[in-house]
N, C-alpha and C. Protein backbone atom coordinates (compact mmCIF):
# COMPACT_ATOMS: atom_id res chain seq x y z
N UNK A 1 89.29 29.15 -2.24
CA UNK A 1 87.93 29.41 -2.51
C UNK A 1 87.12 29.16 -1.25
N UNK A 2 85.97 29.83 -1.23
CA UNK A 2 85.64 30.17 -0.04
C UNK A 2 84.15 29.49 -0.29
N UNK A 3 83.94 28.42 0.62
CA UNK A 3 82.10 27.94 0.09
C UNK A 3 81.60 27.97 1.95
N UNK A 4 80.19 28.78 1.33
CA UNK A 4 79.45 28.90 2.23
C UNK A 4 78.42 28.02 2.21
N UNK A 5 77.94 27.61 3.49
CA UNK A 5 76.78 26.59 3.97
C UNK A 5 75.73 27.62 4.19
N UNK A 6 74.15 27.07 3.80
CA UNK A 6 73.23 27.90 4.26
C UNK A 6 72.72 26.60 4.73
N UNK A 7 72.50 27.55 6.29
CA UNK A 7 71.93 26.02 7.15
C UNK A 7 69.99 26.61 7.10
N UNK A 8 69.44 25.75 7.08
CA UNK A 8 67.77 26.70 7.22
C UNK A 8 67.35 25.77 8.34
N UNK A 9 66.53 26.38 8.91
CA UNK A 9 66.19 26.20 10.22
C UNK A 9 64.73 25.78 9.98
N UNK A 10 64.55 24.89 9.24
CA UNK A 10 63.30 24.56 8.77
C UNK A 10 62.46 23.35 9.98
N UNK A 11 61.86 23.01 9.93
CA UNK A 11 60.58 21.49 10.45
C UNK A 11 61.24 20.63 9.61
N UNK A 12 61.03 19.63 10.23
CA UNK A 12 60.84 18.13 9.33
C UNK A 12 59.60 17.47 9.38
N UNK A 13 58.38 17.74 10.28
CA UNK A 13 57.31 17.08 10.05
C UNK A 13 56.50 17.91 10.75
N UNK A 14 55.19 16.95 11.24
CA UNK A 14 54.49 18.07 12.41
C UNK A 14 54.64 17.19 13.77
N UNK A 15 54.62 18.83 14.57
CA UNK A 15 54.29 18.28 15.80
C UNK A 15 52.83 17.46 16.71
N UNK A 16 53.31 17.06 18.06
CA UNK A 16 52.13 16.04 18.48
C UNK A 16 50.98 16.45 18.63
N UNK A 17 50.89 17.66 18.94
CA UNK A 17 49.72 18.64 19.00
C UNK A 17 48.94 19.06 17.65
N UNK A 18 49.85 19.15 16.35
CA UNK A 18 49.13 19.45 15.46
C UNK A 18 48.94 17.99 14.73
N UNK A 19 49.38 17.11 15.16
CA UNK A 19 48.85 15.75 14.26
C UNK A 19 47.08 15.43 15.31
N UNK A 20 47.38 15.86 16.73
CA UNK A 20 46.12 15.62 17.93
C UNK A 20 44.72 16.47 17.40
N UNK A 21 45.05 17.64 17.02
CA UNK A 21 44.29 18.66 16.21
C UNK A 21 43.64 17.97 15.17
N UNK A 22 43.93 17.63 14.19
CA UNK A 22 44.03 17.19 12.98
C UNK A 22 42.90 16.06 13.20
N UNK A 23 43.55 15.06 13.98
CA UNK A 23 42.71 13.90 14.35
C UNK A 23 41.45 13.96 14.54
N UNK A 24 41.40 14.96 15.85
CA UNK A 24 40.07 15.64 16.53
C UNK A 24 39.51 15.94 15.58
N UNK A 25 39.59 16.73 14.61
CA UNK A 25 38.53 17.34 13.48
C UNK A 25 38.28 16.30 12.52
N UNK A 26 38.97 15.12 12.43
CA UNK A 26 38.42 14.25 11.30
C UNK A 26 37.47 13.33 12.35
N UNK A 27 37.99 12.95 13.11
CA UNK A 27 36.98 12.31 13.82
C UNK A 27 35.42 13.04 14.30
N UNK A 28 35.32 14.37 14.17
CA UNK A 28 34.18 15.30 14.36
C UNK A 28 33.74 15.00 13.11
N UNK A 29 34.02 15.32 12.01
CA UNK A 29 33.65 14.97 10.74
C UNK A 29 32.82 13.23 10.42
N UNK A 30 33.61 12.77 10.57
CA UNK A 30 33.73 11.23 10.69
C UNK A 30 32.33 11.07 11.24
N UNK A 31 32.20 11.43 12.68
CA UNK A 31 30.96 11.08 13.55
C UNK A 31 29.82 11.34 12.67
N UNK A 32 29.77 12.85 12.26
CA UNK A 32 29.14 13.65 11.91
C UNK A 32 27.77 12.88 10.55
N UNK A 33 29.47 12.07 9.95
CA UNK A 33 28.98 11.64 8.45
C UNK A 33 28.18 9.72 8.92
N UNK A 34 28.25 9.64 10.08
CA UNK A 34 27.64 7.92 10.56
C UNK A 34 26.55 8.82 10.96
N UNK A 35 26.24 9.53 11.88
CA UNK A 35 25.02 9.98 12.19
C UNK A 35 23.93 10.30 11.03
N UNK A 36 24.56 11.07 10.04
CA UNK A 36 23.92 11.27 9.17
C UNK A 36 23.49 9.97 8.24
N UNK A 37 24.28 8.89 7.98
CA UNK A 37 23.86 7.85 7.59
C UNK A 37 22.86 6.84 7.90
N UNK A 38 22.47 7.01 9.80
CA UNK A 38 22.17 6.10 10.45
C UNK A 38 20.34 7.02 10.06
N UNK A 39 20.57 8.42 9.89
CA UNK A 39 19.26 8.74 9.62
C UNK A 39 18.90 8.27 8.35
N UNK A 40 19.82 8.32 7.51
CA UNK A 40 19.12 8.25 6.09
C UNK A 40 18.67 6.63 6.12
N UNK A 41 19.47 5.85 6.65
CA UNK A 41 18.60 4.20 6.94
C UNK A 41 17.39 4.14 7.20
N UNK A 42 17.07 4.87 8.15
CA UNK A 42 15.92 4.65 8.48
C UNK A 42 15.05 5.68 7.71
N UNK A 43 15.30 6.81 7.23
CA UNK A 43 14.39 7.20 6.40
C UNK A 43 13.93 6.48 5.27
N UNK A 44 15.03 5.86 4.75
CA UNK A 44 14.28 4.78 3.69
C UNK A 44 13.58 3.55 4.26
N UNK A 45 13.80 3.20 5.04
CA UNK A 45 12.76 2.22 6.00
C UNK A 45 11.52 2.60 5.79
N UNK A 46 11.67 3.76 6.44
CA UNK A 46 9.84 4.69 6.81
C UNK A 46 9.33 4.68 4.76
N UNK A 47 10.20 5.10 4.24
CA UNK A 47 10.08 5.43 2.40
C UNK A 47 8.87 3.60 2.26
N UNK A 48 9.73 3.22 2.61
CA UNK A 48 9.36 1.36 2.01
C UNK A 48 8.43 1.03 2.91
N UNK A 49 8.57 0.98 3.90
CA UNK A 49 7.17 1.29 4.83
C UNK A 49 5.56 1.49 4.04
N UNK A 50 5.68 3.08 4.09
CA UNK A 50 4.82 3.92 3.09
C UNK A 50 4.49 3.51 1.66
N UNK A 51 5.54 2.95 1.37
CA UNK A 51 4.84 2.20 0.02
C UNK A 51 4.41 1.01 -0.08
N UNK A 52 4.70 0.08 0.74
CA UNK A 52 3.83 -1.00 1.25
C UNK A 52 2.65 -0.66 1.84
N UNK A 53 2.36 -0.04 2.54
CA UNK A 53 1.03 0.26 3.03
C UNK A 53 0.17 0.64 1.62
N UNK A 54 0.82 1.91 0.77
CA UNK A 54 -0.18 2.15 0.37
C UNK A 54 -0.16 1.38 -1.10
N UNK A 55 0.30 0.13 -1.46
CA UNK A 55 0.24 -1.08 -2.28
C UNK A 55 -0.84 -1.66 -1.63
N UNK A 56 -0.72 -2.23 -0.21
CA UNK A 56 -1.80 -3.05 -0.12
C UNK A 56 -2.75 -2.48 0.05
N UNK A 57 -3.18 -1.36 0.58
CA UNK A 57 -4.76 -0.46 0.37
C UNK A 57 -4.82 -0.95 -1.46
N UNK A 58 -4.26 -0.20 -1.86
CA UNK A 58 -4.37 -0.26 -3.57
C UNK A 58 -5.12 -1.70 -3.40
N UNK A 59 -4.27 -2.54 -3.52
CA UNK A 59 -4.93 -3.74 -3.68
C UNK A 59 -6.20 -4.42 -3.52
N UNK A 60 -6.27 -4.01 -2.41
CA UNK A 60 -7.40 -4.16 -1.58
C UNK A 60 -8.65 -3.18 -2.22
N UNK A 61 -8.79 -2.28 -2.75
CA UNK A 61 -9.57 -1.15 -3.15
C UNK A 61 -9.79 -2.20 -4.96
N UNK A 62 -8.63 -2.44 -5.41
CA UNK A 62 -9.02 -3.06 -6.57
C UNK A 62 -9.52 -3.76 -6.59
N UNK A 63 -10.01 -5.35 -5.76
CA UNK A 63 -10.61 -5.99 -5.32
C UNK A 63 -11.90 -6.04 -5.00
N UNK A 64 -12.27 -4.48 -4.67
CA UNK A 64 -13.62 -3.84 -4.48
C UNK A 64 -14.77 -3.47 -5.66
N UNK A 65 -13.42 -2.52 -6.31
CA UNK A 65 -13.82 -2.10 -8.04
C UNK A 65 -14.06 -3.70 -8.64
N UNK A 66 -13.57 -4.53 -8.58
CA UNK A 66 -13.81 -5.69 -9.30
C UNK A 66 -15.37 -6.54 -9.02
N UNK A 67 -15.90 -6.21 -7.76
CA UNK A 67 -17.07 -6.90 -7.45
C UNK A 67 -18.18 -6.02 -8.24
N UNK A 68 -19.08 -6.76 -8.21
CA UNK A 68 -20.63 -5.79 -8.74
C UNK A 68 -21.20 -5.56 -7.46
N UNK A 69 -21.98 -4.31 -7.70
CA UNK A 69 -22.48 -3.32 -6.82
C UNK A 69 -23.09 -4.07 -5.69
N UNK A 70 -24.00 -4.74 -6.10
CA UNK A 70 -24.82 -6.18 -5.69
C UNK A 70 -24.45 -6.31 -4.43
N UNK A 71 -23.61 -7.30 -4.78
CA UNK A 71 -22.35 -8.25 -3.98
C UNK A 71 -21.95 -7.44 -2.94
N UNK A 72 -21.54 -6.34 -3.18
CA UNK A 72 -20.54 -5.25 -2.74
C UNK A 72 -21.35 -4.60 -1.07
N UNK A 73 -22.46 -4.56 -2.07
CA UNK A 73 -23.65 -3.95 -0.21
C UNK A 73 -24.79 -4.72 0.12
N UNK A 74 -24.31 -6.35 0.11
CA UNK A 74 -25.50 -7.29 0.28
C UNK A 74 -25.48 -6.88 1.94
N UNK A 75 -24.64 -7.26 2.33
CA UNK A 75 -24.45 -6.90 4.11
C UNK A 75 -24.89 -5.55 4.41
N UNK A 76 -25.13 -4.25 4.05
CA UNK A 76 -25.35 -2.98 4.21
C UNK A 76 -24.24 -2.41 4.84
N UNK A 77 -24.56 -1.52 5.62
CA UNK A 77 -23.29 -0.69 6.38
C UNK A 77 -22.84 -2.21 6.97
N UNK A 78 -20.83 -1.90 7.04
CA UNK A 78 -20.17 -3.17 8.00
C UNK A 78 -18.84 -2.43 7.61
N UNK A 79 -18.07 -3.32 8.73
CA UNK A 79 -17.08 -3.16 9.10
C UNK A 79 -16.77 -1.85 9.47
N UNK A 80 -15.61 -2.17 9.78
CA UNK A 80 -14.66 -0.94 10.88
C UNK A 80 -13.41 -0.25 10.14
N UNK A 81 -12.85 0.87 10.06
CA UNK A 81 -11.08 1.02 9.94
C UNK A 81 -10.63 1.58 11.26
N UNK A 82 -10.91 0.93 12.27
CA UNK A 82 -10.11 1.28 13.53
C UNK A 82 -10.30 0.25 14.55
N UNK A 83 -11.01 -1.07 14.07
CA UNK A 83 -11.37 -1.93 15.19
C UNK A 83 -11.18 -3.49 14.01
N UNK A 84 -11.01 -3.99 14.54
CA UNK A 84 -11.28 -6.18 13.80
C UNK A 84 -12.65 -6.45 13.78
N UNK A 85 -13.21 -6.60 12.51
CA UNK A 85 -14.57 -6.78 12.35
C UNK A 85 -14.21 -8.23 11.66
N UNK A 86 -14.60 -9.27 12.15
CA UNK A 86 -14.84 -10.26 11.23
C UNK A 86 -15.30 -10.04 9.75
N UNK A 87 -14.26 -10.57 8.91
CA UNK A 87 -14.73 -10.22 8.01
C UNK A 87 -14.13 -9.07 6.75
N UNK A 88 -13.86 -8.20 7.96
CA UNK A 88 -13.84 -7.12 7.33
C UNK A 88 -12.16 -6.36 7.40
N UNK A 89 -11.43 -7.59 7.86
CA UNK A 89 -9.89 -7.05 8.54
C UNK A 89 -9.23 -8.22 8.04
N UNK A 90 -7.30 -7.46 7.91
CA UNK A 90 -6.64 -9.19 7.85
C UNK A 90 -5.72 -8.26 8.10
N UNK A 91 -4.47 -9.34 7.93
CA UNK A 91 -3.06 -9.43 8.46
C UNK A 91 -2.11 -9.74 6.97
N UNK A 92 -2.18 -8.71 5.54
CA UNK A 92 -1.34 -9.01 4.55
C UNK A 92 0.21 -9.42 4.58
N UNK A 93 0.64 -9.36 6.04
CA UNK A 93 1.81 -9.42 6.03
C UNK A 93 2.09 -9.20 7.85
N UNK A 94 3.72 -9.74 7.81
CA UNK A 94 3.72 -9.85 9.74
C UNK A 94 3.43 -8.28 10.09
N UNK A 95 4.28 -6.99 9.78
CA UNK A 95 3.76 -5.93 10.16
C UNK A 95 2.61 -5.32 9.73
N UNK A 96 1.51 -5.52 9.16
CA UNK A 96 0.53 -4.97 8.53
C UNK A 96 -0.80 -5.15 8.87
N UNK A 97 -1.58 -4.60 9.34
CA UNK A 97 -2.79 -5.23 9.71
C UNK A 97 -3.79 -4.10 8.60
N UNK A 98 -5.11 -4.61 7.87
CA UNK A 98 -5.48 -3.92 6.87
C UNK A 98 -7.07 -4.40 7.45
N UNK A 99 -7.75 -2.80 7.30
CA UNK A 99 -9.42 -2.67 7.65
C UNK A 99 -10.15 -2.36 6.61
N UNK A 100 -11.54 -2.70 6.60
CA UNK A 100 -12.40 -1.99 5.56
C UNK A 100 -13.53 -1.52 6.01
N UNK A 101 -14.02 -0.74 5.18
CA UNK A 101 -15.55 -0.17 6.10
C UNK A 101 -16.23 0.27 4.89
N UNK A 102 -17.72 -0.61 4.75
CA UNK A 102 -18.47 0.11 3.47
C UNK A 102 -19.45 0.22 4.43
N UNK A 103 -20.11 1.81 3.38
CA UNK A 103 -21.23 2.57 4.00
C UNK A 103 -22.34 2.77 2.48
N UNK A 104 -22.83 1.81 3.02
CA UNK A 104 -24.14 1.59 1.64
C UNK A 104 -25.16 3.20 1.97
N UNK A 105 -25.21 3.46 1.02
CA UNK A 105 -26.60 5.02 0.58
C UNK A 105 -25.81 6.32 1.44
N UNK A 106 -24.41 6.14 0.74
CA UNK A 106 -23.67 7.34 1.42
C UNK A 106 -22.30 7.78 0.29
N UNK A 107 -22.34 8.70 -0.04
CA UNK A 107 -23.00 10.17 0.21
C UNK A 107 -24.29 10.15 0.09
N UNK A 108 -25.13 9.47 -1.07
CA UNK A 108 -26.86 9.09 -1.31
C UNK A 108 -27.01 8.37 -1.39
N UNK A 109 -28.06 7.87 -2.08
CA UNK A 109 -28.61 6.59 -2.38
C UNK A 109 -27.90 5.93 -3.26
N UNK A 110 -28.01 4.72 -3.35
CA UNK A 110 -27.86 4.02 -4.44
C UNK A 110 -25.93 4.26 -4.93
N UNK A 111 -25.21 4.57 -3.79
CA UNK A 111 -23.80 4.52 -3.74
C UNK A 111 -23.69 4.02 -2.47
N UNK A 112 -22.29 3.95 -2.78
CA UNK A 112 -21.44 3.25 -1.11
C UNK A 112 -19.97 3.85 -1.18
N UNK A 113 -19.41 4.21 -0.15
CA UNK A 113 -18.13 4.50 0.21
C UNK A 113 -18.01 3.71 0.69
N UNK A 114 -16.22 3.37 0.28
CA UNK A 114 -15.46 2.00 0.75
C UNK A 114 -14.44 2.97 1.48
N UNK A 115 -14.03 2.27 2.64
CA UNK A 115 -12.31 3.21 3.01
C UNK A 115 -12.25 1.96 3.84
N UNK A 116 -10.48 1.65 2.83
CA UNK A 116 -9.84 0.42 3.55
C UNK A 116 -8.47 1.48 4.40
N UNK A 117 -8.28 0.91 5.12
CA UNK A 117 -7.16 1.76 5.86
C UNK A 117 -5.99 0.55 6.96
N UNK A 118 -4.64 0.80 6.14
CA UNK A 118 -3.50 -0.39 6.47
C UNK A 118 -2.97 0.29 7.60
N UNK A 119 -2.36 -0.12 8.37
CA UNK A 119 -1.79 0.03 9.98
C UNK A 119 -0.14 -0.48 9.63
N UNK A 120 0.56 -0.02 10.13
CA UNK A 120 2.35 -0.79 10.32
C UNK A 120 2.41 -0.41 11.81
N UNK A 121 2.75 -1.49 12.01
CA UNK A 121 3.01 -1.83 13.34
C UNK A 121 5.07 -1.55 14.04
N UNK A 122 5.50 -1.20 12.59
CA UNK A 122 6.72 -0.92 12.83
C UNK A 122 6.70 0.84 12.99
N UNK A 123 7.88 0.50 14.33
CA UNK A 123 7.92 2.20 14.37
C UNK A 123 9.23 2.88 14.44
N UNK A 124 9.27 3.23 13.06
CA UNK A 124 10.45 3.74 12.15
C UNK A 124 10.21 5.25 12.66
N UNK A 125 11.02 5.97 12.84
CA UNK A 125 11.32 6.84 13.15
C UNK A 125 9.75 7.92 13.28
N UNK A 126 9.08 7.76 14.95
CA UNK A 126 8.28 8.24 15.26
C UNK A 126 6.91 6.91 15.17
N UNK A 127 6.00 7.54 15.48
CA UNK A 127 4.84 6.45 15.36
C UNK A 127 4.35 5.49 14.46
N UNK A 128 3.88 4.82 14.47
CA UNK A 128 3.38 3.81 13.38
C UNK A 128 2.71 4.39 12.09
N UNK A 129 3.34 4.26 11.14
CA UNK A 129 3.01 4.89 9.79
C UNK A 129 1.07 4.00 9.09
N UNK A 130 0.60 4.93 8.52
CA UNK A 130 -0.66 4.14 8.19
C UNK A 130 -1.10 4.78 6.44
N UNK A 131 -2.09 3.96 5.61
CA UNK A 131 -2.23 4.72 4.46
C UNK A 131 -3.79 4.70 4.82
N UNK A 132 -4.86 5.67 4.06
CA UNK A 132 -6.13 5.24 4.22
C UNK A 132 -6.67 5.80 2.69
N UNK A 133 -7.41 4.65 2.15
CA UNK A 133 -7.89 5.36 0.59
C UNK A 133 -9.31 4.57 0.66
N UNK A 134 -10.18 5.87 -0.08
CA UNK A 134 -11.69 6.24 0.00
C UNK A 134 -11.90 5.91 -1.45
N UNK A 135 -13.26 5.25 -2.05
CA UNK A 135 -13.72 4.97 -2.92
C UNK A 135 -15.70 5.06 -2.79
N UNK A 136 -15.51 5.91 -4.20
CA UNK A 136 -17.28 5.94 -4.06
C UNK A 136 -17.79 5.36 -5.10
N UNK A 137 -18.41 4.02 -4.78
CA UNK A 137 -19.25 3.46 -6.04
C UNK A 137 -20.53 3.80 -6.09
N UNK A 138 -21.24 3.44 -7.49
CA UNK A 138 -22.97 3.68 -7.77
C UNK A 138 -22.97 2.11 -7.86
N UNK A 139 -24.19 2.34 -8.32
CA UNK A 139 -25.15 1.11 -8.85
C UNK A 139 -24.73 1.13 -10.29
């Protein structure tokens, strides 16, 4: 009886070049997916940022609504939102510096616009992020 061998001329694994290949593209990938992570960090930075700022305006504006009209424009026009007015500025926190500015008989009479406006001093991806919110009371 007659037995034949079939030899096959097959691979047994891969070669150094295609394992080098292989590598190269996961590591392109790889990079690809830290870069992209290192942005999304800091986009939520800037996210939390932005909502701290515009918490403490809030705050600060509620504080306003809470006084009577009176009270509110005994001083008349004061303060600043771009300069330290005694008085009229603080520091809610290490990055935060927060302004106010009332303008008694504006838009008319017998109202006042308030605009407090918060500053971050952190600079998350591009310039210093800021919130600014406007309020018009009567008498």
């Amino acid at each position: 009886m007659k037995t034949s061998t079939i030899k096959t001329k097959g691979r047994g694994g891969f070669s150094f070049v295609e394992v080098l290949v292989a590598m190269t593209a996961a590591s392109i990938a790889v990079l690809a997916l830290c870069s992209l992570l290192v942005f999304t960090v800091k986009q939520n930075g800037v996210s939390a940022d932005i909502t701290v700022l515009t918490a403490l305006a809030q705050d600060k504006m509620e504080e306003f609504k809470d006084l009577k009209y009176d009270s509110l424009v005994v001083n008349g026009n004061a303060g600043s939102i771009i300069s330290e007015v005694s008085g009229y500025s603080d520091h809610p926190g290490d990055f935060y510096q927060r302004f106010w500015q009332i303008d008694v008989n504006a838009p008319v009479t017998n109202m006042a616009t308030i605009t407090v406006r918060v500053v971050s001093s952190r600079e998350l991806l591009g310039a210093p992020k800021e919130c600014e919110v406007m309020l018009v009371r009567s008498r």
